[in-house]
Protein backbone atom coordinates (compact mmCIF):
# COMPACT_ATOMS: atom_id res chain seq x y z
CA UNK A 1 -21.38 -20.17 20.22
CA UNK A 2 -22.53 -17.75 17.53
CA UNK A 3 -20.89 -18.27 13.92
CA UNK A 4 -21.53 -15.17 12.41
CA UNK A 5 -22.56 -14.86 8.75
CA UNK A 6 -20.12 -12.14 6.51
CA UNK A 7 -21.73 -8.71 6.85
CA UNK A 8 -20.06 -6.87 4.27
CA UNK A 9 -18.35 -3.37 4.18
CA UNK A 10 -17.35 -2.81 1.11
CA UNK A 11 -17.28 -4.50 -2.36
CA UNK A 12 -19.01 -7.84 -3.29
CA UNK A 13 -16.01 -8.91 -6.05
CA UNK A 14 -12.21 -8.77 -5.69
CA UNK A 15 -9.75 -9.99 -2.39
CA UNK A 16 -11.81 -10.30 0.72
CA UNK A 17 -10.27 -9.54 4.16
CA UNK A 18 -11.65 -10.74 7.57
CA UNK A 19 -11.48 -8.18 10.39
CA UNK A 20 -11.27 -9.81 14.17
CA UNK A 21 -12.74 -7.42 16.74
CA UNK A 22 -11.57 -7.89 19.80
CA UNK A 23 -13.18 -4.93 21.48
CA UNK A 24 -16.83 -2.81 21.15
CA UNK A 25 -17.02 -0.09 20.15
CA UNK A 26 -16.44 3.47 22.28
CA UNK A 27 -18.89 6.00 22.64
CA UNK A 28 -16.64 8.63 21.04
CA UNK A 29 -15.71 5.83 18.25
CA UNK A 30 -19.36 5.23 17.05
CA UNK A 31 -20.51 9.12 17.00
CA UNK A 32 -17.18 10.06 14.90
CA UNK A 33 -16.30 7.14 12.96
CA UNK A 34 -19.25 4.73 13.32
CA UNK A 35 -17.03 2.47 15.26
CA UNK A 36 -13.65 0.64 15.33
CA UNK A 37 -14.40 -1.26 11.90
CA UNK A 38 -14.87 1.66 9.99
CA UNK A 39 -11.50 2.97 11.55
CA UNK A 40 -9.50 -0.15 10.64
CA UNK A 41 -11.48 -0.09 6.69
CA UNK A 42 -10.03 3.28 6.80
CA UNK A 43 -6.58 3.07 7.64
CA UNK A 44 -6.10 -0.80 5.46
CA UNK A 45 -9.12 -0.44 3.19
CA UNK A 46 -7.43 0.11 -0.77
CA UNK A 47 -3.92 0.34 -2.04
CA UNK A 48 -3.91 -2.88 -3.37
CA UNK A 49 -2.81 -2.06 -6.87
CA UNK A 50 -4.59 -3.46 -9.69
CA UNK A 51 -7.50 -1.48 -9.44
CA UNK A 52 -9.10 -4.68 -7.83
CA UNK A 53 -12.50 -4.18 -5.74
CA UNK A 54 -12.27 -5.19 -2.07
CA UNK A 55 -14.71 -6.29 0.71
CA UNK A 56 -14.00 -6.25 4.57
CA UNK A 57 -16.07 -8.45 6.69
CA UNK A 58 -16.23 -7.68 10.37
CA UNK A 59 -16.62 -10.15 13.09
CA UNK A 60 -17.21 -9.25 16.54
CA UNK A 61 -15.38 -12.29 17.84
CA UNK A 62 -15.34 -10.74 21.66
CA UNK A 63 -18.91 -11.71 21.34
CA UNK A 64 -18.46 -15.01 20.16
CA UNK A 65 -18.97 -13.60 16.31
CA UNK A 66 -16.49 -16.11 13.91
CA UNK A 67 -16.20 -16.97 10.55
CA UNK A 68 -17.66 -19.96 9.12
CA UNK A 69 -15.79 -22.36 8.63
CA UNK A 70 -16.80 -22.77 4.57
CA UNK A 71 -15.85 -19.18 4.71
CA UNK A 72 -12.69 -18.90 6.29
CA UNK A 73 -10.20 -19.80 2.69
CA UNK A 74 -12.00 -17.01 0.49
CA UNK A 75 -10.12 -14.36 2.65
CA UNK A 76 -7.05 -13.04 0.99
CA UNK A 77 -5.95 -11.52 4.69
CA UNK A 78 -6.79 -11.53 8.63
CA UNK A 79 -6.35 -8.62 10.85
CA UNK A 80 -6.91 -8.94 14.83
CA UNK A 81 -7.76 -6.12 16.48
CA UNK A 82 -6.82 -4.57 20.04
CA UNK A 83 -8.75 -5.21 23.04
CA UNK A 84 -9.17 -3.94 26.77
CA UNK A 85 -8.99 -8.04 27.48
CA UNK A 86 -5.59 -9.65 28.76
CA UNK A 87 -4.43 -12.05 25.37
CA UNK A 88 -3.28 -14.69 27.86
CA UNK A 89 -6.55 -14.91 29.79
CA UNK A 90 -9.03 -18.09 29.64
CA UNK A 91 -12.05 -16.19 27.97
CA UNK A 92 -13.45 -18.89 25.91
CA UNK A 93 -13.89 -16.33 23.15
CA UNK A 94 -10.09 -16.00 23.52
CA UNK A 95 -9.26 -20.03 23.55
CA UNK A 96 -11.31 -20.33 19.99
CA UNK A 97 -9.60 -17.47 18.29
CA UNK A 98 -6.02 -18.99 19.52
CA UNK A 99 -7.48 -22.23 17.77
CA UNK A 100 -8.06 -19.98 14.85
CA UNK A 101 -5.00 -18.43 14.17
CA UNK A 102 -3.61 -21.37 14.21
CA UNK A 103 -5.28 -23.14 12.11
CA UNK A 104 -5.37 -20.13 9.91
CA UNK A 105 -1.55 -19.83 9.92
CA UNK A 106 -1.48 -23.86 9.16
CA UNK A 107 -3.13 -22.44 5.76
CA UNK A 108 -0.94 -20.04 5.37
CA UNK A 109 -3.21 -17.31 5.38
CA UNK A 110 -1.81 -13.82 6.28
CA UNK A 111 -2.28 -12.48 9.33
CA UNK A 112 -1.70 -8.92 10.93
CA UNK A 113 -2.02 -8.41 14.59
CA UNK A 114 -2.53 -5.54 16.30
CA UNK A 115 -1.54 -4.93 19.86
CA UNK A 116 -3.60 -7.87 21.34
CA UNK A 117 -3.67 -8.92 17.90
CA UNK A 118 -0.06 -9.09 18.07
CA UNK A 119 0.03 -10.85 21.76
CA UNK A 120 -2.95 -13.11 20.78
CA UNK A 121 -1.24 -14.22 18.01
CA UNK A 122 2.15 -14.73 19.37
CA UNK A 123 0.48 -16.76 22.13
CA UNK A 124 -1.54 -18.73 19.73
CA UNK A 125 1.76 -20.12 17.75
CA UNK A 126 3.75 -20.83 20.69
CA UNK A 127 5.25 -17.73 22.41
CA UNK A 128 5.10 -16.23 25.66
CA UNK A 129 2.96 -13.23 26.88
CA UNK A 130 2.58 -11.37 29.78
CA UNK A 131 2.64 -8.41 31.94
CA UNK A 132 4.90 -5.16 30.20
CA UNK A 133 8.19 -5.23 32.65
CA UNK A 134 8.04 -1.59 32.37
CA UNK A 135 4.54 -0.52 32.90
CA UNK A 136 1.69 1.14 30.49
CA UNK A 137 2.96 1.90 27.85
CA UNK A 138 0.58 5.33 26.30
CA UNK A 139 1.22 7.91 23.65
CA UNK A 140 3.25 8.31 20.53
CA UNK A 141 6.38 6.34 21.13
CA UNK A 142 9.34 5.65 18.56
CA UNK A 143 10.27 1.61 17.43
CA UNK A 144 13.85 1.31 16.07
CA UNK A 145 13.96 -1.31 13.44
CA UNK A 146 16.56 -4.11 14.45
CA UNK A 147 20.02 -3.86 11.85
CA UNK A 148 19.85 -6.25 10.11
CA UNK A 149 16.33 -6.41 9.18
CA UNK A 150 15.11 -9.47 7.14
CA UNK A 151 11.62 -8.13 6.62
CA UNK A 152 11.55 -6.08 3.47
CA UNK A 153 10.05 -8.34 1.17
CA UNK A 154 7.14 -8.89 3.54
CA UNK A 155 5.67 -5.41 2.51
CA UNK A 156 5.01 -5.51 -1.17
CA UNK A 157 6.14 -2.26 -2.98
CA UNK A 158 7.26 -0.36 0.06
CA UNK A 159 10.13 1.08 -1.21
CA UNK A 160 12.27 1.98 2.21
CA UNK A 161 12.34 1.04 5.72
CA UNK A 162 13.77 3.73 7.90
CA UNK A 163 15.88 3.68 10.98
CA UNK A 164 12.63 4.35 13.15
CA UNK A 165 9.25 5.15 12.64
CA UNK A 166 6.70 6.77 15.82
CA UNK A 167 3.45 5.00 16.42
CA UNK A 168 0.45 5.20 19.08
CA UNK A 169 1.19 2.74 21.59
CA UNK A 170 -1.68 2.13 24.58
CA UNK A 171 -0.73 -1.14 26.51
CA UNK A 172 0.38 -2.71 29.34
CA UNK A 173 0.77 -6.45 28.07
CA UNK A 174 3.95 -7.51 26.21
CA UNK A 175 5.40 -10.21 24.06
CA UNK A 176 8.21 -12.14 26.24
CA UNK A 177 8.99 -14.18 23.67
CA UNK A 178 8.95 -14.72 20.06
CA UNK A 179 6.96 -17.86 18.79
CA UNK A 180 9.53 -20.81 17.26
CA UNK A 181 11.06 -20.00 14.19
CA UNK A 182 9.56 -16.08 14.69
CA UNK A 183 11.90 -13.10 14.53
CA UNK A 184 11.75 -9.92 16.07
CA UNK A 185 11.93 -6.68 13.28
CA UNK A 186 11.57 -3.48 15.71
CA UNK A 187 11.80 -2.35 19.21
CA UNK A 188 11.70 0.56 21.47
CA UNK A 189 13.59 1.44 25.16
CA UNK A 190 10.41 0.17 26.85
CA UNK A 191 9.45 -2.89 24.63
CA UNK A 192 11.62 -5.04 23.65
CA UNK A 193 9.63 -6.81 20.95
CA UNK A 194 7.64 -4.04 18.99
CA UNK A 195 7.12 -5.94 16.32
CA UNK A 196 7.35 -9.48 14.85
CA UNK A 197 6.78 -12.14 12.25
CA UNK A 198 6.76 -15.79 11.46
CA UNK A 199 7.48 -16.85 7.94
CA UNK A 200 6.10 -14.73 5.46
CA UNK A 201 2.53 -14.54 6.52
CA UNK A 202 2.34 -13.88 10.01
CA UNK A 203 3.17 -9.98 11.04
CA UNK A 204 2.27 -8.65 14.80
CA UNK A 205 2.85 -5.24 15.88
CA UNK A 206 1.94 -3.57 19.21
CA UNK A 207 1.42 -0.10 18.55
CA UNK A 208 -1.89 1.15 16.92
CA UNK A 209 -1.25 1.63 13.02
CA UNK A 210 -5.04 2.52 12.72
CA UNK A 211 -5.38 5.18 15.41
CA UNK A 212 -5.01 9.03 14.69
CA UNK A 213 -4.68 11.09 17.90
CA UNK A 214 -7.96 12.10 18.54
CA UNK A 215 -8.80 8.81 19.37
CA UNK A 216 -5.93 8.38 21.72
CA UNK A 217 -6.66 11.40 23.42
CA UNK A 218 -9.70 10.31 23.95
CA UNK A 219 -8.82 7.09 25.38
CA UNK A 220 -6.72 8.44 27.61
CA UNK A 221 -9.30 10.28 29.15
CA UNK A 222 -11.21 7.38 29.31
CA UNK A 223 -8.44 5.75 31.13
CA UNK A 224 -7.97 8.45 33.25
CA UNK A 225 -11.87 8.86 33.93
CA UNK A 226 -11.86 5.49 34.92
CA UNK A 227 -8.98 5.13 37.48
CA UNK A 228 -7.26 2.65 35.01
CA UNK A 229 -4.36 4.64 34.74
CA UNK A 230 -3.02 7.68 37.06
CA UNK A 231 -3.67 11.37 36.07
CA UNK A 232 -0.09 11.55 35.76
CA UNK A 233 0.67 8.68 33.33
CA UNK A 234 -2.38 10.43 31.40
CA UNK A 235 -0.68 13.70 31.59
CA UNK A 236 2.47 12.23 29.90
CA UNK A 237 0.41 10.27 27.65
CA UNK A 238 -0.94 13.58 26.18
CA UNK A 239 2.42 15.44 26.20
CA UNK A 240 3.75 12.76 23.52
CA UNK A 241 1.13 13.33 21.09
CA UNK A 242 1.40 17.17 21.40
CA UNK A 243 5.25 16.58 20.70
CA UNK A 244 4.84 14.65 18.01
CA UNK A 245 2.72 13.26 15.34
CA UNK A 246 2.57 9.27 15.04
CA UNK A 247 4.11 7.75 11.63
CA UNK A 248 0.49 6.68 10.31
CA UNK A 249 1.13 6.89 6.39
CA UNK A 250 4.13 5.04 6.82
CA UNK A 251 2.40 2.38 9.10
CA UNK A 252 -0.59 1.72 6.82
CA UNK A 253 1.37 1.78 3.82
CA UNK A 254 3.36 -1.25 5.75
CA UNK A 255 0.43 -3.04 6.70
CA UNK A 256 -1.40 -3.04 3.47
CA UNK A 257 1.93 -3.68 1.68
CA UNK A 258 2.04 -6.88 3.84
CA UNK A 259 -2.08 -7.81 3.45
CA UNK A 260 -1.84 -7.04 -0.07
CA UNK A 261 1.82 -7.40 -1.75
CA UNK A 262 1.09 -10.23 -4.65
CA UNK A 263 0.33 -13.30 -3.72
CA UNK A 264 3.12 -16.15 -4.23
CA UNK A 265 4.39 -19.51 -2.65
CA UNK A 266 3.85 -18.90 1.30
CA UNK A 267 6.56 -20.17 3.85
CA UNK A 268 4.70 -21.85 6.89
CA UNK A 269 6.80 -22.28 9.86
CA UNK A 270 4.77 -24.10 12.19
CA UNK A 271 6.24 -24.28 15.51
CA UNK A 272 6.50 -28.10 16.49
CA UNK A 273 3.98 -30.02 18.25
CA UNK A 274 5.95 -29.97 21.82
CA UNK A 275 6.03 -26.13 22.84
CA UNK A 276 3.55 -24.22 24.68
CA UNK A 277 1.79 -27.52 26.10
CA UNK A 278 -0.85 -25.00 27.27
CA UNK A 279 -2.11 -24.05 24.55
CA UNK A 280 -1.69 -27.22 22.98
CA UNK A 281 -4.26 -27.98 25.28
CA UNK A 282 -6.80 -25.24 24.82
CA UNK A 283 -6.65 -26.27 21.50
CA UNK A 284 -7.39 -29.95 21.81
CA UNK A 285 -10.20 -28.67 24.51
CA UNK A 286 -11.49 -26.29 21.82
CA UNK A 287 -11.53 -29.55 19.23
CA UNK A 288 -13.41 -30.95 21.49
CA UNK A 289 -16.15 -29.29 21.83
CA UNK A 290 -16.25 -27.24 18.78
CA UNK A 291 -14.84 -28.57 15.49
CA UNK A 292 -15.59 -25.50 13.45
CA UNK A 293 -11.60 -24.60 13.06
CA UNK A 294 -11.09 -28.16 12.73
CA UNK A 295 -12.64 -28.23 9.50
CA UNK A 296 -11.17 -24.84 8.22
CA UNK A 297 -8.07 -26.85 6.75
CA UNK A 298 -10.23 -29.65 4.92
CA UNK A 299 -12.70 -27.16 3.63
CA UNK A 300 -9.73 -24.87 2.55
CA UNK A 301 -8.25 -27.31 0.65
């Protein structure tokens, strides 16, 4: 299994992030953007106050692409991207990067995930995944942000959370459950947990912070093209985003507020030992055979 070595993509100094592809890269994605990373540098890249340089290192870990273990504590921030891939499949790709968010969130290194992101990583500290009870879930949809919301000081300097934000949503995967000690912060009428976090340095959310609507509408005709969703979900899909325009300043500012707010004394809450045997048992099979993530929390500290 390929460890790949940091390819930077942006500064050599300052707070370095890791970026987790879970996905490659779309035709449409390369020839406009020149592919998902630069999308993702885009939307989280900056706005860290301080006037502080920052690099971004991309890892294509759907192709087996990880960190290095010697690597892994010189990242301020980890961000997991979405992927075509089921989070609660057997992919061994998919076992190692369980094993790495959890080791990662055993160092207490923050970690954003983003629609399989945000399954992956709920699976990875103990929740439960599966199919959306509802269906696909495609276009710009509205999250409400639960009432008594507790997670304010997870986002830095924003200033104000409002009642509800919109956000480009394209899944049909769910979280079912919250990992131990995790707490849900926003939901919609289709998706019960929209967004949610562990401690202070753990943050998943489903929808697509990163996207703009041209590349949704363009994965929806992908979709469509494709037969992996009808012409008439697609139809729908499209009549969203020409109602309405997704929240994105709102979402990046929240997700680089949470990467980037200053650091201070991290809460860990590390669900115990006993829940979700099964992946208590990918991990030790992971151990097993590969002791890179192992060794993340000696070299770390």
């Amino acid at each position: 299994m390929t460890v790949a070595a940091a390819a930077a993509s942006g500064g050599v100094g300052g707070r370095r992030y890791a970026l987790l592809l879970a996905l490659n890269d779309s035709e449409y994605a390369r020839k406009v953007y020149g592919g998902y990373g630069n999308v993702f540098v885009s939307a989280l890249g900056g706005g860290g106050g301080g006037g502080e340089e920052e690099r971004w290192d991309c890892f294509r870990v759907i192709d087996g692409e990880f960190p290095a273990a010697e690597e892994v504590g010189r990242y301020e921030g980890f961000v997991v991207s979405g992927s075509p891939h089921d989070a609660y499949g057997d992919e061994r790709w998919i076992l190692r990067l369980c094993s790495l968010l959890r080791a990662l969130h055993a160092m207490g290194k923050r970690i954003l995930g983003i629609c399989f992101g945000h399954q992956v990583l709920c699976r990875a500290l103990g929740g439960r995944i599966g199919k959306a009870r509802s269906g696909w879930n495609i276009g710009v949809k509205k999250m409400t942000f639960v009432r008594d919301f507790e997670g304010s000081k997870l986002f830095g300097d924003l200033k104000e959370i409002p009642q509800s934000a919109s956000i480009i949503e394209v899944h049909q995967d769910e979280v079912l459950e919250v990992p131990p000690m995790g707490r849900v912060l926003a939901y919609s009428d289709k998706t019960p947990v929209e967004m949610f976090a562990v401690g202070d340095n753990v943050l998943g959310i489903q929808g697509h912070p990163e996207y703009t609507s041209d590349i949704l509408l363009n994965l929806i005709d992908r979709l469509v093209n494709n037969n992996t969703i009808t012409s008439g979900i697609g139809e729908e899909a499209r009549r969203t985003v020409e109602a309405s325009e997704p929240d994105r300043r709102f979402w990046t500012g929240l997700c680089k507020g949470f990467l980037k707010r200053p650091t201070a004394a991290t809460t860990v809450d590390m669900p115990p030992r006993e829940v979700a045997p099964e992946m208590m048992s990918c991990s030790h099979i992971i151990a097993e055979e590969d002791d890179t993530f192992v060794r993340c929390l000696s070299l770390a500290n």
